[in-house]
Protein backbone atom coordinates (compact mmCIF):
# COMPACT_ATOMS: atom_id res chain seq x y z
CA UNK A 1 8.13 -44.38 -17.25
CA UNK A 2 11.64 -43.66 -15.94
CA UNK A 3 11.15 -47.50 -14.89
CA UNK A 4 10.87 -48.49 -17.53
CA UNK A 5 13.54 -46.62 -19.78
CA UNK A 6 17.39 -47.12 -20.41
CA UNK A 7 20.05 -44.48 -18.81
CA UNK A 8 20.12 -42.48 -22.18
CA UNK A 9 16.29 -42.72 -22.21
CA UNK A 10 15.91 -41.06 -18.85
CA UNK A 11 18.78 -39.00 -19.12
CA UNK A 12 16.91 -37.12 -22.48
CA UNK A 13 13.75 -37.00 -20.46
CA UNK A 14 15.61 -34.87 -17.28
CA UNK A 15 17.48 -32.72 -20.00
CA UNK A 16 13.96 -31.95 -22.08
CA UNK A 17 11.65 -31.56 -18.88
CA UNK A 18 15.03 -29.23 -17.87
CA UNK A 19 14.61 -27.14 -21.67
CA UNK A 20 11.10 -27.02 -20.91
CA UNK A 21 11.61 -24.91 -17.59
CA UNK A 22 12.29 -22.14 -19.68
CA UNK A 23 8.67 -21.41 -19.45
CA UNK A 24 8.77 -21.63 -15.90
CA UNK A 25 11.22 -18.68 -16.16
CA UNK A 26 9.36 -16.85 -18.16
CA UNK A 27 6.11 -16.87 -15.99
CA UNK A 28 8.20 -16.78 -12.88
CA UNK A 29 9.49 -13.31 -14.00
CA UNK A 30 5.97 -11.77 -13.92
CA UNK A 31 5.15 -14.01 -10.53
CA UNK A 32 7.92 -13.18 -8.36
CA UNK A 33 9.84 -10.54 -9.96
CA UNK A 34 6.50 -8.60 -11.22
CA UNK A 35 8.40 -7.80 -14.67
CA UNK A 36 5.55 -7.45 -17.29
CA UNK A 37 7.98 -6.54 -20.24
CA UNK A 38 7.38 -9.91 -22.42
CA UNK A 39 11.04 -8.86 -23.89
CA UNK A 40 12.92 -8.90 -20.48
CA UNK A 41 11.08 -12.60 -20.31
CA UNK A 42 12.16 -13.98 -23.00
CA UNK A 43 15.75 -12.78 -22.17
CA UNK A 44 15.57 -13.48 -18.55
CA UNK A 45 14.77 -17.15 -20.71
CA UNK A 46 17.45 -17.46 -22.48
CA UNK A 47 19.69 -16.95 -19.79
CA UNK A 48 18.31 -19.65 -18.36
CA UNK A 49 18.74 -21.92 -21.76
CA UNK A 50 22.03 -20.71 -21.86
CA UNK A 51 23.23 -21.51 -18.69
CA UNK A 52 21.52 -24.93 -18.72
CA UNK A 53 24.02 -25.27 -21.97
CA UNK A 54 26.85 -24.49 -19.71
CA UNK A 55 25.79 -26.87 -16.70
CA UNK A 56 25.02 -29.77 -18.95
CA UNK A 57 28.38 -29.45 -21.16
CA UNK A 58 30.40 -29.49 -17.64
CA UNK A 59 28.38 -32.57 -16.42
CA UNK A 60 28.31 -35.14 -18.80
CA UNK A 61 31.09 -36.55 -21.07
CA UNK A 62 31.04 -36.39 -24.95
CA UNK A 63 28.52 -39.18 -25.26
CA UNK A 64 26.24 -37.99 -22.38
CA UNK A 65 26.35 -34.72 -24.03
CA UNK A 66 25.05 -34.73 -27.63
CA UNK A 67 22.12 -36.46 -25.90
CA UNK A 68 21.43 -34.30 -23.19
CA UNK A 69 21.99 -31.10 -25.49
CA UNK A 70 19.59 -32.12 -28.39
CA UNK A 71 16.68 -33.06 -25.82
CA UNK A 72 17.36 -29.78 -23.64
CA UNK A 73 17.09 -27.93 -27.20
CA UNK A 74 13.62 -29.58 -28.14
CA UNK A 75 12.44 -28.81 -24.62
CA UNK A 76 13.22 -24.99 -24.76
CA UNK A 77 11.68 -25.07 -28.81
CA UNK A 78 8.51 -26.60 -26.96
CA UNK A 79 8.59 -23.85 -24.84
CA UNK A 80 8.80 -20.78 -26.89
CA UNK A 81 6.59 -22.37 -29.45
CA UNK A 82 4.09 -22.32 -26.24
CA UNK A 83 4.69 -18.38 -25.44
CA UNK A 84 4.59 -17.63 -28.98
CA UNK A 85 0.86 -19.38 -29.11
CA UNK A 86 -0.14 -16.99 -26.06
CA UNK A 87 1.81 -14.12 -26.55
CA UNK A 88 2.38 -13.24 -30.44
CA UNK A 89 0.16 -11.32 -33.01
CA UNK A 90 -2.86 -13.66 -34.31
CA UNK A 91 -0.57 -14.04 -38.17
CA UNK A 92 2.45 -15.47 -35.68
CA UNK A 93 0.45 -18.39 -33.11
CA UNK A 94 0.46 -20.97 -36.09
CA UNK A 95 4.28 -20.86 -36.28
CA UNK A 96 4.16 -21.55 -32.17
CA UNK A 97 1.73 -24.63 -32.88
CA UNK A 98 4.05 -25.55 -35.36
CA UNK A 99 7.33 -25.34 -33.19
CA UNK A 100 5.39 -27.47 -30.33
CA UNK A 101 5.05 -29.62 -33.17
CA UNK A 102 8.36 -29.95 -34.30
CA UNK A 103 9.57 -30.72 -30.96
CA UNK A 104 7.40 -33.26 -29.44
CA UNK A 105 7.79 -35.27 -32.71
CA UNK A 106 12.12 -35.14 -32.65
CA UNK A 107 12.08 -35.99 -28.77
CA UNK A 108 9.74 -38.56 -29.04
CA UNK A 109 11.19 -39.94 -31.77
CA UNK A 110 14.17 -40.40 -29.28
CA UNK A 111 11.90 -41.69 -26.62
CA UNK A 112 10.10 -44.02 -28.56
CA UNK A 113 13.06 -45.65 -29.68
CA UNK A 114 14.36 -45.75 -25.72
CA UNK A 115 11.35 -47.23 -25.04
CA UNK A 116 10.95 -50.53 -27.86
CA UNK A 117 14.54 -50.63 -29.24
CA UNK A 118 17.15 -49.21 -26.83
CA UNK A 119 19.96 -51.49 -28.51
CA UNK A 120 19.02 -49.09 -31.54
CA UNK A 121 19.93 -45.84 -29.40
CA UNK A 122 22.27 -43.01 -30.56
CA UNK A 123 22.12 -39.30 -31.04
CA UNK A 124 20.80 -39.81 -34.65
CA UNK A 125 17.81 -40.85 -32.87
CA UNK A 126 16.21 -37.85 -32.42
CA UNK A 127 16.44 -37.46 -36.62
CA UNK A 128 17.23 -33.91 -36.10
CA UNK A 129 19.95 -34.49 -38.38
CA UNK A 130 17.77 -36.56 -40.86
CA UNK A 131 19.11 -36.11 -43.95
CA UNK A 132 20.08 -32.52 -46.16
CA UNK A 133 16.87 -32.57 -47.81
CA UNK A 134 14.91 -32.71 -44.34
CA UNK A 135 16.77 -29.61 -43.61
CA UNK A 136 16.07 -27.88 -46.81
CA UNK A 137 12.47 -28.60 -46.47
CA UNK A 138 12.51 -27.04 -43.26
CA UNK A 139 13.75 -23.86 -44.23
CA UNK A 140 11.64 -23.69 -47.26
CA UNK A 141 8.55 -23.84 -45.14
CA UNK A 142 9.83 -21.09 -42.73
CA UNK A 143 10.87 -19.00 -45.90
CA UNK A 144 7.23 -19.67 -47.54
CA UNK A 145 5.43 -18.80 -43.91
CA UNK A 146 7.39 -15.29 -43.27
CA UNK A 147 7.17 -14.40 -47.06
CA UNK A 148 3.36 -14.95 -46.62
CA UNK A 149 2.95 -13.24 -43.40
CA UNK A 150 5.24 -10.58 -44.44
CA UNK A 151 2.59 -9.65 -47.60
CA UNK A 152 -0.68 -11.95 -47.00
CA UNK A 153 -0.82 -11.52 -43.25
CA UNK A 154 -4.44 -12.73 -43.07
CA UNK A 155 -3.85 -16.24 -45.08
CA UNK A 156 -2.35 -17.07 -41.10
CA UNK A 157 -5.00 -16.21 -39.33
CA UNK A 158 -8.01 -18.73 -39.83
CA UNK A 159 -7.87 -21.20 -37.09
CA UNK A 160 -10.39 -23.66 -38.35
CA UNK A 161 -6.85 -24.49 -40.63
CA UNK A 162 -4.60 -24.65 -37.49
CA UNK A 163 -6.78 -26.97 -36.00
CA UNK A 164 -7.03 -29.09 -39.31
CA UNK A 165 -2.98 -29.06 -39.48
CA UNK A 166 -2.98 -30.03 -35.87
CA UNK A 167 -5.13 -32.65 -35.66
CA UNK A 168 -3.55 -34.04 -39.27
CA UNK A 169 0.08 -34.03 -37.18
CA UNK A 170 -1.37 -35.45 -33.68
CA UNK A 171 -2.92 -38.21 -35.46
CA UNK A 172 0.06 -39.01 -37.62
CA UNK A 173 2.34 -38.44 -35.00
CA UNK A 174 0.09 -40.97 -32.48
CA UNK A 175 0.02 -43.76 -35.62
CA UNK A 176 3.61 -43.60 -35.81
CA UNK A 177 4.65 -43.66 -31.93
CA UNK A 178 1.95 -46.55 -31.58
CA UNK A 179 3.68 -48.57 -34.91
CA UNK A 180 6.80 -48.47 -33.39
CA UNK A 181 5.92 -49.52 -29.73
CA UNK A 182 3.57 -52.38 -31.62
CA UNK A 183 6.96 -53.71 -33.82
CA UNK A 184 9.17 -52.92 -30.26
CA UNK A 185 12.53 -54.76 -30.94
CA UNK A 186 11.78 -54.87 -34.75
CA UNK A 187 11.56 -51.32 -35.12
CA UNK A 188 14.75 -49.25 -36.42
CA UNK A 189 14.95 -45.77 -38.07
CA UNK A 190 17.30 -47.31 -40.48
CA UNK A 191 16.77 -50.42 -42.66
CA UNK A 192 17.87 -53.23 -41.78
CA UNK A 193 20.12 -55.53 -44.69
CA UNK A 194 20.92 -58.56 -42.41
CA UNK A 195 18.34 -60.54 -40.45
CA UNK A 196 19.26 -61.22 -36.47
CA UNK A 197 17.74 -64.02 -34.63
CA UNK A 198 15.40 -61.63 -32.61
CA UNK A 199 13.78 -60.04 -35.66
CA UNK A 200 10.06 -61.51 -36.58
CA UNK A 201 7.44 -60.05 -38.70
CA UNK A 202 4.83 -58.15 -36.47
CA UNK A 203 1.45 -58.36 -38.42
CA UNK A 204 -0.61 -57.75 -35.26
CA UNK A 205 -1.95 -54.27 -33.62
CA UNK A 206 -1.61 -51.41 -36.56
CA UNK A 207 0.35 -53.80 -38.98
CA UNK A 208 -2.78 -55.58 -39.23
CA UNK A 209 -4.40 -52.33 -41.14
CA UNK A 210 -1.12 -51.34 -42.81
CA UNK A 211 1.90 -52.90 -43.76
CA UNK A 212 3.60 -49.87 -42.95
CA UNK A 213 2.13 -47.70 -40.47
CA UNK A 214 5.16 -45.70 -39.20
CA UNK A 215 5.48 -43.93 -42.29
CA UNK A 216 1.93 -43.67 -42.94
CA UNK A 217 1.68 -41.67 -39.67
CA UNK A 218 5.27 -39.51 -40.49
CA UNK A 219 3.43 -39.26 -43.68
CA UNK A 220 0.77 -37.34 -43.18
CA UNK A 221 2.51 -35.67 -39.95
CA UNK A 222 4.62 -33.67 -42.89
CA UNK A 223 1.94 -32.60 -44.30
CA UNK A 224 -0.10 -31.49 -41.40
CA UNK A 225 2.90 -29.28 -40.60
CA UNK A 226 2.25 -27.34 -43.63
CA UNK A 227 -1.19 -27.18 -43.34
CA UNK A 228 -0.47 -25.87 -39.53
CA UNK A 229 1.54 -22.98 -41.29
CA UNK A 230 -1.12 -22.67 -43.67
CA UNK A 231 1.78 -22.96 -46.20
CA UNK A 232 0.11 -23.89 -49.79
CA UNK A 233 3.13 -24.15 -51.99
CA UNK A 234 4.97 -26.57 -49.49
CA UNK A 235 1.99 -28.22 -48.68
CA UNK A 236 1.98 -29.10 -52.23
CA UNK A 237 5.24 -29.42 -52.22
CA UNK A 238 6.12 -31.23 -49.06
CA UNK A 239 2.94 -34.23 -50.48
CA UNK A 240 4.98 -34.99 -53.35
CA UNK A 241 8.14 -35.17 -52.10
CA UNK A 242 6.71 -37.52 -48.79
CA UNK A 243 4.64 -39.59 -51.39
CA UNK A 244 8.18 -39.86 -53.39
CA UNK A 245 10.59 -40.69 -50.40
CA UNK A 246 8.18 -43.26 -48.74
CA UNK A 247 7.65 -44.71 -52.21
CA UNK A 248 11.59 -45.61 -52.67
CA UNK A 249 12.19 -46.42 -49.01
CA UNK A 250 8.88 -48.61 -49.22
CA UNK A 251 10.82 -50.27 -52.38
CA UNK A 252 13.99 -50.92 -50.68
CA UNK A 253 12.49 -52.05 -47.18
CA UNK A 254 9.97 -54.49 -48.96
CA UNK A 255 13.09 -56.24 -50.74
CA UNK A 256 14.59 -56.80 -47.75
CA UNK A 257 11.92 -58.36 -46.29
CA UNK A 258 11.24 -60.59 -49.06
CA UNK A 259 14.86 -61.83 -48.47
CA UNK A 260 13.86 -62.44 -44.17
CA UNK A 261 10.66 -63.59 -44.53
CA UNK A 262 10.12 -64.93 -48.36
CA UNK A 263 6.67 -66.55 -48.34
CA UNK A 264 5.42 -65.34 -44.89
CA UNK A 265 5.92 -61.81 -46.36
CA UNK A 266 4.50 -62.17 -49.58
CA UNK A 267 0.84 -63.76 -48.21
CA UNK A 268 1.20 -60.48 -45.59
CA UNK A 269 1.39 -58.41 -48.75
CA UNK A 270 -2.01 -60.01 -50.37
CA UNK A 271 -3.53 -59.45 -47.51
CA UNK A 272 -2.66 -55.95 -46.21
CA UNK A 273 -2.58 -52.92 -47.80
CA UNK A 274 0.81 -50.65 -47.69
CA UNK A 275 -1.17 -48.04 -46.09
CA UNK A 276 -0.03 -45.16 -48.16
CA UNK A 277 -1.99 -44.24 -51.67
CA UNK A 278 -0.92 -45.65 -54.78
CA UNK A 279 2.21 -47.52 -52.95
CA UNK A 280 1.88 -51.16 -53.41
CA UNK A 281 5.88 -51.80 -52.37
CA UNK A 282 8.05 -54.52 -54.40
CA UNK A 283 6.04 -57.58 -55.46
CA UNK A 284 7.25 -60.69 -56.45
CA UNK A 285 6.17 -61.38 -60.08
CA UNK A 286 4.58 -64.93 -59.97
């Protein structure tokens, strides 16, 4: 793979596997220091995150940096959401499941777009900094999961529903990563308003089945999430406000490729669904 990938795109690949040794440091305190306190661990871990913070900001300039930073960052979350699966109370593993969640989607986000679309590369990549709302979501899910644990303890405990949640995300997450490998050069995380000579309508692979796979797959990712936490209210929550976002981006994409593709696009509409339910996307009234 490092063949195969840009500077940037290895770069964030040394700087995540480098987060991601934070678990080695935790294990290697019990191997060769024979410390069993899980608390001098997870410090002993830090240390290590910390210092990787120091070594990377004295390496690499500004650029290099915000790069290197964000992937060592989804690395170490990775990590601790991996200790806190093995090591936690039962109510606490589905927040670790979640966190190794969280992380391989941002950093592959990154690598995916390395991978099909390097022109397309920048720090935004990893959509860490998606939008305010994204945030706000976030935090409402944490808020709903500590609430719940805090009083319902037991509503986080049944893992036939962390296994749901995770399998909802992994096949999501798998429908979206294969989407944007499929569309390779066409594929951008933002919309595109002028047409460049490369750009072609992929109809092949996934876009066969879907017109819009990528967000079918982020789609129901979102939700799995929830369902991981074993969150009801977001999970309610975060279906309408997916269903309502994909619905307006759906809108504004589909125009857009009326105005690259005209006739090409609309016989691709009759014959493929949007993918997501009750989205049909901007049609052309005849």
């Amino acid at each position: 793979m490092a063949i195969m990938l840009c500077y940037e795109g290895r770069l964030s690949l040394y700087c995540f596997l480098g987060g991601m040794a934070s678990l080695l440091v935790f294990y290697g305190a019990e191997a060769f220091l024979h410390e069993e306190s899980i608390w001098t661990k997870v410090a002993l871990s830090v240390g290590y995150y910390i210092a990787l913070n120091v070594i990377i900001r004295i390496r690499y300039n500004p650029r290099d940096y915000q790069i290197a930073v964000r992937a060592a960052f989804l690395g170490t979350v990775l990590s601790a959401g991996i200790v806190v699966v093995l090591y936690a109370q039962e109510q606490y593993k589905s927040f670790g499941i979640y966190a190794t969640l969280m992380a391989l989607f941002h950093y592959t986000e990154y690598l995916g777009i390395a991978i099909c679309n390097p022109k397309t590369l920048s720090p935004d990549s990893f959509i860490l900094n998606h939008s305010i709302h994204y945030g706000l979501a976030a935090a409402a899910s944490w808020i709903e999961y500590f609430v719940e644990v805090h009083y319902f303890p037991e509503m986080k405990t049944y893992k036939s529903v962390w296994i749901a949640g995770l399998l909802l995300c992994l096949a999501g997450e798998s429908l979206r990563k294969v989407a944007m490998i499929t569309a390779s050069k066409n594929f951008s995380h933002i919309v595109q308003f002028e047409r460049h000579n490369e750009h072609e309508l992929v109809t092949h692979g996934v876009y066969g089945w879907m017109r819009h796979p990528s967000y079918v797959g982020w789609f129901y990712w979102s939700i799995g999430t929830q369902i991981t936490l074993a969150n009801p209210v977001c999970c309610v929550i975060y279906a309408i406000a997916s269903w309502k976002f994909f619905h307006d981006r759906i809108l504004m994409e589909e125009i857009t490729l009326l105005n690259f593709f005209g006739e090409e696009y609309i016989q691709y509409q009759e014959r493929v669904p949007s993918g997501l339910p009750y989205i049909s996307g901007f049609r052309v009234e005849p």
